[in-house]
Protein backbone atom coordinates (compact mmCIF):
# COMPACT_ATOMS: atom_id res chain seq x y z
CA UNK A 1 27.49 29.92 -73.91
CA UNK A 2 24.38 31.26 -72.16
CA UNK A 3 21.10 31.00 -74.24
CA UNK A 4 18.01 33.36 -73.93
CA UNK A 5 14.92 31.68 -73.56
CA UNK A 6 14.07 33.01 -77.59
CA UNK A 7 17.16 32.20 -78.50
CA UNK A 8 17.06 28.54 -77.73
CA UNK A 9 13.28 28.92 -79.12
CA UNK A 10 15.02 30.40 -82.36
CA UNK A 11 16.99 27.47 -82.15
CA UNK A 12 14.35 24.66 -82.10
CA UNK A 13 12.56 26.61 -84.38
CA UNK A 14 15.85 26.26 -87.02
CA UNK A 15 15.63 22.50 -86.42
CA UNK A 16 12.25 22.47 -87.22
CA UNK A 17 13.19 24.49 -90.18
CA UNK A 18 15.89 22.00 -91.10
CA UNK A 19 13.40 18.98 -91.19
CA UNK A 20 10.93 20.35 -93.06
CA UNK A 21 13.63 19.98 -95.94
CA UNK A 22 16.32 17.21 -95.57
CA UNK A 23 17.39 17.03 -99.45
CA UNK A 24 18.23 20.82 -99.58
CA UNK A 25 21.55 22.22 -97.42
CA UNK A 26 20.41 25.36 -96.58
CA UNK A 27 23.56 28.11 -96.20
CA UNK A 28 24.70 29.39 -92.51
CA UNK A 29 23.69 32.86 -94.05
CA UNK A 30 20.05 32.00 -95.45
CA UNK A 31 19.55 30.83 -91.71
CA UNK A 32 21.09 33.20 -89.15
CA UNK A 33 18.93 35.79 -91.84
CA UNK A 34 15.43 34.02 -91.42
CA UNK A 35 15.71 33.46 -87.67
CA UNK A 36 17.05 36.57 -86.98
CA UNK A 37 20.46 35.11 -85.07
CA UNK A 38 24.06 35.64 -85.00
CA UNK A 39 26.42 33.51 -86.95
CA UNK A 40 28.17 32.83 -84.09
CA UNK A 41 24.76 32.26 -81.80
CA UNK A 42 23.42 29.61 -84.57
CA UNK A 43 27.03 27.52 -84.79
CA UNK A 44 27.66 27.18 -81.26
CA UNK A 45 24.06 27.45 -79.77
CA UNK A 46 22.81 24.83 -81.79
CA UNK A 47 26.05 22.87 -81.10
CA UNK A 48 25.37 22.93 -77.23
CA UNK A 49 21.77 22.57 -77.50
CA UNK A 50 21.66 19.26 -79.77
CA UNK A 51 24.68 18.11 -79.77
CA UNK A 52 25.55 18.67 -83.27
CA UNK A 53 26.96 21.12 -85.79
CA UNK A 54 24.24 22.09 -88.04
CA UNK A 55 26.26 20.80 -91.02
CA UNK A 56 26.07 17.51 -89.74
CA UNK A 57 22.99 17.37 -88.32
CA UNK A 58 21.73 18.86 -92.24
CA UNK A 59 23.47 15.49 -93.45
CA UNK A 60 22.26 13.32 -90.66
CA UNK A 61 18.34 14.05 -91.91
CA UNK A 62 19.20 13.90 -95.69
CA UNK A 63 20.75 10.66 -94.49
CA UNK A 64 18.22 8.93 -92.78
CA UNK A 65 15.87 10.60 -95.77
CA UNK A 66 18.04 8.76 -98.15
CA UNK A 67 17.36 5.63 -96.08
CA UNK A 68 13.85 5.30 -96.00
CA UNK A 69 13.93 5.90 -99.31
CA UNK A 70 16.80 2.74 -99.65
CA UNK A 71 14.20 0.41 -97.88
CA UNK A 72 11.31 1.60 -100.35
CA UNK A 73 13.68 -0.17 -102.94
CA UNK A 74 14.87 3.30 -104.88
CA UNK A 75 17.87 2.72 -106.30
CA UNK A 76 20.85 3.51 -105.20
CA UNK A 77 22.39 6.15 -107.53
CA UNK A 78 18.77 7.71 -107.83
CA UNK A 79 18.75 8.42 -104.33
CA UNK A 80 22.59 9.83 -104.48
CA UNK A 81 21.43 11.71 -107.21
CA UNK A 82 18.33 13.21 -105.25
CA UNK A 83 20.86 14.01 -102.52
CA UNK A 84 23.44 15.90 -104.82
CA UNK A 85 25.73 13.53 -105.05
CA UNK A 86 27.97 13.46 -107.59
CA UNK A 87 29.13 9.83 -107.64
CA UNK A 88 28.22 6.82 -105.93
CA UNK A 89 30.98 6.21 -103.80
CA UNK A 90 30.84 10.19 -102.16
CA UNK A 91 27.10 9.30 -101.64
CA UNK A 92 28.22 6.20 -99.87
CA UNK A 93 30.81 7.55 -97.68
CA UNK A 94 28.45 10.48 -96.53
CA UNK A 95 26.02 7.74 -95.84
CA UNK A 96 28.25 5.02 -94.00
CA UNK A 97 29.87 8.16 -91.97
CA UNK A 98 26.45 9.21 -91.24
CA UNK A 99 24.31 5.94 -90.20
CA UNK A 100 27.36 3.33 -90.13
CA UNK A 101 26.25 1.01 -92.61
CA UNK A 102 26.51 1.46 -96.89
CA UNK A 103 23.20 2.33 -98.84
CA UNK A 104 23.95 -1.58 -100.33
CA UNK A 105 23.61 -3.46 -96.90
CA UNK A 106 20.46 -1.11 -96.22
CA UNK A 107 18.75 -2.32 -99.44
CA UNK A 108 19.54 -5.75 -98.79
CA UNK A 109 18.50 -6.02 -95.96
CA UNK A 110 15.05 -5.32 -97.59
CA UNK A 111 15.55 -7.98 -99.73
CA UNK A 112 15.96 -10.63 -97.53
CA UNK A 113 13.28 -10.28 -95.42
């Protein structure tokens, strides 16, 4: 896929977007709408520019959001909560897909330093 130089622009400028938020997942629609792109521009440019699918890169920063927030000592089904999860164990999956270690080992960690 060939990029414009505003297009890829566009394209850091929906990461940027993306970060300033990492608890909310914000719709394909809401996005190719505010930045003025292509449904098909946004999924596949981003794709080849960051090597991600904007879905997963949306749970990768809620992730690593919900992991600073682990080694502050929250607690684990607040920060699931926060997230939208509805139970524990989706929140932990998510995260141990995500980062490659459970929300559990994360917090203890903290606790035995």
């Amino acid at each position: 896929m060939t990029l414009t130089n505003t297009q890829t622009r566009l394209l850091f400028d929906v990461r940027l977007f993306l970060d300033s938020d990492p608890l909310r997942r914000i719709p394909i629609s809401e996005i190719t709408q505010h930045f003025d792109l292509s449904r098909d521009k946004l999924m596949r440019g981003f794709k080849e520019l960051f090597g991600i699918t904007v879905y997963d890169y949306q749970i990768q920063i809620a992730m690593h959001h919900a992991k600073i927030l682990l080694q502050k000592g929250e607690n684990i089904k607040n920060v699931s909560a926060e997230l939208g999860y509805s139970t524990r164990g989706s929140f932990t999956r998510a995260f141990f897909h995500a980062l490659g270690k459970t929300p559990s080992s994360i917090r203890d960690e903290i606790s035995s330093q």
